[in-house]
Structure formats: structure tokens, C-alpha cells
Protein backbone atom coordinates (compact mmCIF):
# COMPACT_ATOMS: atom_id res chain seq x y z
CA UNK A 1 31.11 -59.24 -4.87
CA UNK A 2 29.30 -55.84 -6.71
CA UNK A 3 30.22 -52.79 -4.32
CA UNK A 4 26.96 -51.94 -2.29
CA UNK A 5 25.28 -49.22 -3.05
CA UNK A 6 25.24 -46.36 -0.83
CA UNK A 7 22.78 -44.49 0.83
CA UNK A 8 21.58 -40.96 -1.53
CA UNK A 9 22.74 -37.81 0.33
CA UNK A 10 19.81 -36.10 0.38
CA UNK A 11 18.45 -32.69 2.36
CA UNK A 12 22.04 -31.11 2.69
CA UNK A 13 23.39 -34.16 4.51
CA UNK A 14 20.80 -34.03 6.83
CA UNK A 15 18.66 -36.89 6.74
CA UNK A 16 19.28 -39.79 8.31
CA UNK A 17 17.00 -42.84 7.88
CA UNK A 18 17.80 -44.96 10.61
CA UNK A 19 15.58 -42.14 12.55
CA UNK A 20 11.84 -42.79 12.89
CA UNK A 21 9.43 -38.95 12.98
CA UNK A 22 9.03 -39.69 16.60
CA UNK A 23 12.84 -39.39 16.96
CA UNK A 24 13.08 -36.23 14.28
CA UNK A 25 12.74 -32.79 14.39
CA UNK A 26 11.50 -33.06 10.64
CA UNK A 27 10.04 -35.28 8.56
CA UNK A 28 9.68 -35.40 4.87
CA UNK A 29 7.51 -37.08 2.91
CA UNK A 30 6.49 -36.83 -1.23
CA UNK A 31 3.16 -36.59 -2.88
CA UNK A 32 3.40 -37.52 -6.27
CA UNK A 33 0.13 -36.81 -7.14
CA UNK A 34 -1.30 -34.63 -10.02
CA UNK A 35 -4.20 -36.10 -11.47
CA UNK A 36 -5.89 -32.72 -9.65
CA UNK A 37 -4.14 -30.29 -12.16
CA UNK A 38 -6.08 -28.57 -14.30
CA UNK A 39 -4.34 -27.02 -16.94
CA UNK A 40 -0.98 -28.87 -17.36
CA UNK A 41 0.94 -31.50 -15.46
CA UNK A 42 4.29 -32.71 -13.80
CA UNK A 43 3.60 -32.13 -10.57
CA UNK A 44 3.67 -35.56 -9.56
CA UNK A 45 7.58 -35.28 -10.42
CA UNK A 46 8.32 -32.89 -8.33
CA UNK A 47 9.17 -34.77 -4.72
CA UNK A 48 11.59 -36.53 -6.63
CA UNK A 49 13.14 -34.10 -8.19
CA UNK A 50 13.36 -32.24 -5.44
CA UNK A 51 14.40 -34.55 -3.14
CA UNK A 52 17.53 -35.41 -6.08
CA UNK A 53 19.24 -31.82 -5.71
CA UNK A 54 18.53 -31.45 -2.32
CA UNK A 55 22.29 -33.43 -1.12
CA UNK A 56 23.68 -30.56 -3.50
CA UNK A 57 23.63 -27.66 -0.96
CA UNK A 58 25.49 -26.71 2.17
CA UNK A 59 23.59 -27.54 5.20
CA UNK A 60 23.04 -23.35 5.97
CA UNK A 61 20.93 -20.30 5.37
CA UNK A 62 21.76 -17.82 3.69
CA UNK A 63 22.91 -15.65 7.21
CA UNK A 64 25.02 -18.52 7.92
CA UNK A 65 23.12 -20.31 10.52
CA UNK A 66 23.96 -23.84 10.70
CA UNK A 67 21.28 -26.57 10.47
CA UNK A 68 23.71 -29.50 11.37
CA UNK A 69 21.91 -30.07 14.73
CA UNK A 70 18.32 -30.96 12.78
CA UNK A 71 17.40 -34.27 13.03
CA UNK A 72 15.77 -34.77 9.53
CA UNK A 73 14.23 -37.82 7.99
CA UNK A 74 12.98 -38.44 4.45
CA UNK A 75 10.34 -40.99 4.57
CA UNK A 76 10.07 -41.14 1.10
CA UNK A 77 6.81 -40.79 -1.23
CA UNK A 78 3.12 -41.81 0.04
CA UNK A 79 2.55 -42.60 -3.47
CA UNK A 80 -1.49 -42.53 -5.08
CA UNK A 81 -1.47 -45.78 -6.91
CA UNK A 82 -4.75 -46.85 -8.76
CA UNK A 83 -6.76 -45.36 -5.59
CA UNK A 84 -9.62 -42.86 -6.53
CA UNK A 85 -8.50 -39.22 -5.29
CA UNK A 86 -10.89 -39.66 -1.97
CA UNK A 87 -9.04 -42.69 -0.83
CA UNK A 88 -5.68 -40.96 -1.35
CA UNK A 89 -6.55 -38.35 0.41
CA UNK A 90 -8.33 -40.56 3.14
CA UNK A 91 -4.46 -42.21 3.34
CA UNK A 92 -3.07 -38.54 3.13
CA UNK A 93 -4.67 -37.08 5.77
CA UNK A 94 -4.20 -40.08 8.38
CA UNK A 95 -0.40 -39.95 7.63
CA UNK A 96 -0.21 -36.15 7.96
CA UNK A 97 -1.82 -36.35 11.37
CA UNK A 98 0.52 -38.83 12.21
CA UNK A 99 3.74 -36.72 11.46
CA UNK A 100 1.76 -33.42 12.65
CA UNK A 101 1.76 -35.61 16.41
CA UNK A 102 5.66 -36.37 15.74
CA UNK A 103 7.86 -33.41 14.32
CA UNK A 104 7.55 -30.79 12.48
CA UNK A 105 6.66 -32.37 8.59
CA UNK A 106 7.50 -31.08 5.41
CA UNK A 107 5.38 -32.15 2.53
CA UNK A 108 6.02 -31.94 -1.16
CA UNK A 109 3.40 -31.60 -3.91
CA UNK A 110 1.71 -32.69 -6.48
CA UNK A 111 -0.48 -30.24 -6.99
CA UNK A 112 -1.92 -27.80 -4.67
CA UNK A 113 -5.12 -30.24 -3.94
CA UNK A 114 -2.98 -32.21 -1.75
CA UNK A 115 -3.51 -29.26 0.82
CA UNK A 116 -6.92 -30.34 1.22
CA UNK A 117 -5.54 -33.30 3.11
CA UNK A 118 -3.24 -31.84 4.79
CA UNK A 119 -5.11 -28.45 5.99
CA UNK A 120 -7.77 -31.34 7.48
CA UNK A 121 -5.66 -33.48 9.57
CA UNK A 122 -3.94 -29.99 10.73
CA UNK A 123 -7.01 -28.70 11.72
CA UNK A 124 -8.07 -32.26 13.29
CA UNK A 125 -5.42 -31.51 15.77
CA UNK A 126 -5.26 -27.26 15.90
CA UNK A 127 -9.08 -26.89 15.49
CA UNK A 128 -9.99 -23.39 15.22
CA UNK A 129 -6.83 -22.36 16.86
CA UNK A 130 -4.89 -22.53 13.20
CA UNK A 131 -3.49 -20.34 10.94
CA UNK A 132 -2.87 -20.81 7.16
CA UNK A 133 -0.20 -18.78 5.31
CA UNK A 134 -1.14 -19.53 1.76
CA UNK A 135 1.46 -18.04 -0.65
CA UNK A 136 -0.19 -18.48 -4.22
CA UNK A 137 -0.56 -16.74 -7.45
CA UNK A 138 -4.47 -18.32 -6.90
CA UNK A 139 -6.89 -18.23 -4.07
CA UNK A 140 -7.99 -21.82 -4.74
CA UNK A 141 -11.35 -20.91 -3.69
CA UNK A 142 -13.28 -22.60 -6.58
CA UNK A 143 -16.29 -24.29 -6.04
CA UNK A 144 -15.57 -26.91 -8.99
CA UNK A 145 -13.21 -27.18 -11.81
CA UNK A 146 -13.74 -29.34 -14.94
CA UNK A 147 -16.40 -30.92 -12.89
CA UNK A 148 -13.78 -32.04 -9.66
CA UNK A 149 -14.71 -30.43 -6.37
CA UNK A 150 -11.26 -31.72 -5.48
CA UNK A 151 -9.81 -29.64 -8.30
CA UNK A 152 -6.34 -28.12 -7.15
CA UNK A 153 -8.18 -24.89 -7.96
CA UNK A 154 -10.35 -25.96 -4.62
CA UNK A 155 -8.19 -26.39 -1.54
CA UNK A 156 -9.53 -23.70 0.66
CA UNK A 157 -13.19 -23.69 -0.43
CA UNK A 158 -13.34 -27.54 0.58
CA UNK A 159 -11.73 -26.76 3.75
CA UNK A 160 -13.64 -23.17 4.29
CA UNK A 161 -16.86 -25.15 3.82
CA UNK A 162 -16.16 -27.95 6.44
CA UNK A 163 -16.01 -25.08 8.82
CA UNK A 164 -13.39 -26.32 11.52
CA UNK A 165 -11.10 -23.45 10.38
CA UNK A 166 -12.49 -19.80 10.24
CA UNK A 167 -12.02 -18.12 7.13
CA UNK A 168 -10.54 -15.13 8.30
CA UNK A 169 -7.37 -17.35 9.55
CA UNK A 170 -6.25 -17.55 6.29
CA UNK A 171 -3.43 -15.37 5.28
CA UNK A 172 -3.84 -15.31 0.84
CA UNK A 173 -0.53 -13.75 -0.09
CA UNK A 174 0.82 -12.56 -3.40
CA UNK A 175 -3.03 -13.28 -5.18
CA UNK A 176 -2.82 -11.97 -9.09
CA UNK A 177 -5.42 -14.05 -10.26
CA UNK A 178 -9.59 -14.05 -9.49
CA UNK A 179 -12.29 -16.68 -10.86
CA UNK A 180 -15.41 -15.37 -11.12
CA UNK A 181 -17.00 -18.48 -8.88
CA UNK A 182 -13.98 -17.22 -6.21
CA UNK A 183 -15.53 -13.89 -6.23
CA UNK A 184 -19.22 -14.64 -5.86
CA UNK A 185 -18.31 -16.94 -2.85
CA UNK A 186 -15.89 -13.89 -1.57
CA UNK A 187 -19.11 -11.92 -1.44
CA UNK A 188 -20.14 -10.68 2.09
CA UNK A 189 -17.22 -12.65 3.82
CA UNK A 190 -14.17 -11.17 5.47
CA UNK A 191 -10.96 -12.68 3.86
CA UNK A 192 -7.61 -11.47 4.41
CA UNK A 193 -6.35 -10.75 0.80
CA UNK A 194 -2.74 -9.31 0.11
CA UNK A 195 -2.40 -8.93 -3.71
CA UNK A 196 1.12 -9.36 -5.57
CA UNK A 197 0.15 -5.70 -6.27
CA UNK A 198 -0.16 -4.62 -2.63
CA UNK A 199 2.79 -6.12 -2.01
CA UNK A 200 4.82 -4.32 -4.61
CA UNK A 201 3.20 -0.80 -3.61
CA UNK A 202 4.36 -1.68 0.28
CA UNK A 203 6.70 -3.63 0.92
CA UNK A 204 7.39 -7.29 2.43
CA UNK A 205 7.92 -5.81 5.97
CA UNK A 206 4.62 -4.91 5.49
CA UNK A 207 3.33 -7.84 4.25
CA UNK A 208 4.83 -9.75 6.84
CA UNK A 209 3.34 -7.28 9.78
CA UNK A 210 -0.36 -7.50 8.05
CA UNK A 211 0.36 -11.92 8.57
CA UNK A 212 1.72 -11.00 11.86
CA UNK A 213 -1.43 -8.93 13.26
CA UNK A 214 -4.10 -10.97 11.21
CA UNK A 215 -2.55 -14.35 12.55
CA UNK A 216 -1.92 -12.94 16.52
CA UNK A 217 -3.81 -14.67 18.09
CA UNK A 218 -3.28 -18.65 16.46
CA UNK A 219 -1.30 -21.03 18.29
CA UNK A 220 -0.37 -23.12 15.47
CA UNK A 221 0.45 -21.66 11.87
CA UNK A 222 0.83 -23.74 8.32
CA UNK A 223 2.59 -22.81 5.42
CA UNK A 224 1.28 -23.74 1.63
CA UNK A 225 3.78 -22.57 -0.86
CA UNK A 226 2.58 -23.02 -4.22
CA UNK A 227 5.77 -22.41 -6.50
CA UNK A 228 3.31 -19.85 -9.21
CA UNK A 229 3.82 -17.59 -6.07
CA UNK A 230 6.96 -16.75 -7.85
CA UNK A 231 7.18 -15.15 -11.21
CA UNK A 232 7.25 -17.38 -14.00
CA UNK A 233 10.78 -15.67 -14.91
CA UNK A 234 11.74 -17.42 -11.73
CA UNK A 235 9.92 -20.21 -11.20
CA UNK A 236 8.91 -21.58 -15.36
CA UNK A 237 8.16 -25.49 -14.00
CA UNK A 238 4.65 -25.06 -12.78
CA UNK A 239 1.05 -25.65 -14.38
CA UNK A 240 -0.51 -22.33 -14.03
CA UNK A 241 2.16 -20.14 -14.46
CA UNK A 242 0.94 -16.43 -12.96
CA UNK A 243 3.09 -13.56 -14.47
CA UNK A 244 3.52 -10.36 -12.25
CA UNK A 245 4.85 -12.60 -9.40
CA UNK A 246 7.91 -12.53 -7.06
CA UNK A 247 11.57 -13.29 -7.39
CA UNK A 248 13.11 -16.01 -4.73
CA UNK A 249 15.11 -13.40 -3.43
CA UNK A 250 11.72 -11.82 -2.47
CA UNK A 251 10.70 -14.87 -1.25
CA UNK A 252 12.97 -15.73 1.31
CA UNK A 253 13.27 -12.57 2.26
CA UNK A 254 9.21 -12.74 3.52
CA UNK A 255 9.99 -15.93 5.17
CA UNK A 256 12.84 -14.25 6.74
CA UNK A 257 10.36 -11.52 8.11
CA UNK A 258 7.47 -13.63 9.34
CA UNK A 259 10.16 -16.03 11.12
CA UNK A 260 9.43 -16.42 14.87
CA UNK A 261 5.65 -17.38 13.65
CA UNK A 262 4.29 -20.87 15.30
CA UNK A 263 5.05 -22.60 12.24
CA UNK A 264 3.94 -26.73 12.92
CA UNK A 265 4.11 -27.53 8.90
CA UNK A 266 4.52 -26.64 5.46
CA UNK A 267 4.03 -27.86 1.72
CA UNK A 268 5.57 -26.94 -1.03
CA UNK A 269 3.75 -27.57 -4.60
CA UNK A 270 2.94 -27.23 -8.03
CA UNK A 271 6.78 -27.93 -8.80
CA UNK A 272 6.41 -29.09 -12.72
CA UNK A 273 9.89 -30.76 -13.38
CA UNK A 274 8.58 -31.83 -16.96
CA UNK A 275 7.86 -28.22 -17.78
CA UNK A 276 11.17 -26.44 -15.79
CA UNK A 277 14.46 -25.05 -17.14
CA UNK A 278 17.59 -26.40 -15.78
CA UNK A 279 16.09 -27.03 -12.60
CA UNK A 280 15.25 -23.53 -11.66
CA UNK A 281 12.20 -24.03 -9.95
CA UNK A 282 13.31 -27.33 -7.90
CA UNK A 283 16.32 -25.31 -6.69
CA UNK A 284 14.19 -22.70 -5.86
CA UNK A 285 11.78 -25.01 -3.92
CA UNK A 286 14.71 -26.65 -2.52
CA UNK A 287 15.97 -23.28 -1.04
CA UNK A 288 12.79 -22.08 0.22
CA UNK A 289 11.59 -25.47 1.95
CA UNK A 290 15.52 -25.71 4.08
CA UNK A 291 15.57 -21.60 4.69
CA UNK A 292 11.82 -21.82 6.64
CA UNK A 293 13.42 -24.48 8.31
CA UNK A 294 16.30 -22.20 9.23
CA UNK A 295 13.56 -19.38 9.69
CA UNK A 296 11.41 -20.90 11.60
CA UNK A 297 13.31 -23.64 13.51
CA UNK A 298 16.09 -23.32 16.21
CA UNK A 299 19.26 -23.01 14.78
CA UNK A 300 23.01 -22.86 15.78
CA UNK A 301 24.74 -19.55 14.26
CA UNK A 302 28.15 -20.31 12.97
């Protein structure tokens, strides 16, 4: 008889997949979906990837506290198939509100449209008690690209426009990059902007005290990473690769500051294995998705 195979390590030794979400503190689960992207692709690769390296770490943060005690499992990838983008996201959104009522989920992109999704069933449950961090090179406040309204380039003017979550509650950090259509629908509303360049002029204790005061009074809070929040120097494997960005060591040092935050969720997206370097920019999504974990969840110091 052939030796059985055995089950991947994967998420630092973490997961375990005789758990159900109900039974988890986190849940993971892939959406390998880029048909959204509008410049180039890869996307779709990235829970995968992602998911590969992540057995390849210790199962710490970087200040040593232990995440041993998490009860984490991978549900694997909620996959598009030959469904038209609206029924995905139908399927998206009723599986996200699922986990959202279980554990704490952690979702990895595909491309930043999958947010659209997610931000709904979040807000199904939050209302117009949410926050959104949304740490982007983009504001993804486009009205349309290449004729989709679902466009990746779109997430928060879809969601801005169904009006459950006010405007104001989202947090657009590290923004180097304007469309004119963003602008004219920025026009005579209050957004809370902090620009890659503010941040570089003040710090990210300051950036993390503006998120802090604009976000107060929520009693939930999402993260949406999109990777081209990071320099390109850091982070090459995206589609719309943003220079002037951050380093991860900036990165996790902002999720260090705006830890004690009522996270309930995060994505991570726009990782481009196709277009990466020696896996860079899955390590780097890797780190950042298990240190808010470590930032934001309770943890046993070593």
C-alpha cells in the first residue's frame, strides 16, 4: 500500500480542519477571482500561493507573542467557476455573513472587487455601526471602469452608493493615486483621506491616532489591505503597482499602532503571484494577515 498523504501544514501550524468556523476563532477562506482587474492579472493565484508559504513561519509576532492558542481553520477557496461576477458575489456575500456570525474570517483576494461582497454582508450585520480601514495605493471610488461597475477600481463607490455605511466611516490610508471620476464624486462630501504623503510628513503614530479618532465611535471595524499599499520595491506581484508607497516594516508597524481597534474581519488582495519576485509579496501578505491576528486578537506572550 502507497503511504497516505498527509495533511499540508498550513497558517504556521495553526489550522486544523477537523474544526468547523463555529468552533474557530478564525476562519480562512480564498477568492480566486480576478476577472475584475483592470490593468493586469494574477490575482486569482494569490490564496494559493499564499496559503503554500504560510506552514513556513513560526507560529509568533514579531514581539514574540505566541499564537498557539488560535483555533484557525482554512476552509479552502469559494472558487468563481463559469458564474457571471453578480452570482459570485451573490455566493460571496452569503458565505461572508456566514463566517462574520462564526469567528473572526480572514479573506484572501482576487482582486480588490471582492470587497464589494464582503463590505455588504459586513454591513448586513454592523449596519451603520461599521468602520472600514482601507489601506490602498487607490481609493476605488470609480464610478465604472472599462465599462464594469464592478470594476476592482469600484469597491467603495458601489458600497458608498447603497448607503448602509456612511461615507465618512471609511478610513482611505496611504492614497497616491486620484481618477478624475473619484474626484468629481469626492466633490462636496466629507471623506477621511490620509495620503502616502501625509503619512511620510507625520508619522504612523499619527496616522494611526487620525483612524483612532475618525473611527471612535464604531463598534465593529474591517480591514481591506490591498498589497499596492506597499511600495512596488516591496511588494512587485500586484496589478497596479503604485510607486511612492510603504515598506512592510512600515506596515506592520501601523497595524501594530491601531491594535486594540474592534477588528471583526479583514482581506488581503491584489497579491499577483504571476507577476512577483521570489515570493516577496506573498510573504509579505503572509506576515501582515498572521501579525493583525497577533495585533488585534488575544494572544499569549511567551
Amino acid at each position: 500500500m502507497g503511504e497516505r498523504s498527509k495533511e499540508p501544514i498550513l497558517w504556521n501550524g495553526l489550522h486544523d480542519p477537523q474544526l468547523k468556523p463555529e468552533q474557530a476563532d478564525i476562519a480562512v477562506l480564498g477568492l480566486p477571482f480576478d476577472r475584475a482587474a483592470s490593468f493586469r492579472k494574477g490575482a486569482a493565484e494569490g490564496p494559493d500561493r499564499i496559503r503554500s508559504i504560510s506552514g513556513h513561519i513560526p507560529p509568533t509576532t514579531e514581539k514574540g507573542a505566541s499564537l498557539e492558542h488560535l483555533r484557525v481553520v482554512d476552509t479552502g477557496n469559494l472558487a468563481p467557476g463559469d458564474r457571471s461576477q453578480e452570482d459570485y458575489f451573490a455566493a460571496v456575500e452569503e458565505k461572508a455573513g456566514e463566517l462574520f456570525n462564526s469567528c473572526f474570517p480572514t479573506f484572501i483576494g482576487g482582486d480588490h472587487s471582492v470587497a464589494i461582497p464582503l463590505l455588504r454582508a459586513a454591513t448586513g450585520i454592523w449596519g451603520d455601526s461599521l468602520g472600514v480601514i482601507h489601506l490602498d495605493a487607490h481609493l476605488d471610488l470609480c464610478d465604472e471602469i472599462d465599462g464594469n461597475c464592478l470594476s476592482h477600481g469600484c469597491t467603495h463607490r458601489r458600497i458608498a452608493e447603497e448607503g448602509k455605511l456612511p461615507f465618512e466611516q471609511v478610513c482611505f490610508v496611504g492614497i497616491r493615486s486620484f481618477e478624475k471620476q473619484e474626484l468629481q464624486f469626492l466633490e462636496g462630501r466629507r471623506a477621511n483621506i490620509i495620503s502616502a504623503a501625509e503619512i511620510y510628513r507625520e508619522g504612523l503614530s499619527s496616522t494611526a491616532q487620525k483612524v483612532r479618532r475618525r473611527l471612535e465611535h464604531c463598534r465593529a471595524v474591517y480591514l481591506t489591505l490591498d498589497i499596492d499599499f506597499l511600495d512596488p520595491a516591496t511588494a512587485p506581484g500586484t496589478g497596479t503597482p503604485k510607486p511612492g508607497g510603504f515598506t512592510s516594516r512600515e506596515l506592520l508597524t501601523l497595524l501594530q499602532d491601531l491594535a486594540g481597534l474592534p477588528l471583526v474581519g479583514m482581506d488581503v488582495v491584489e497579491v499577483s503571484p504571476p507577476l512577483d519576485h521570489n515570493d516577496i509579496t506573498s510573504f509579505a501578505a503572509q506576515r501582515a494577515i498572521t501579525e493583525t491576528w497577533g495585533c488585534f486578537l488575544p494572544v499569549q506572550i511567551l
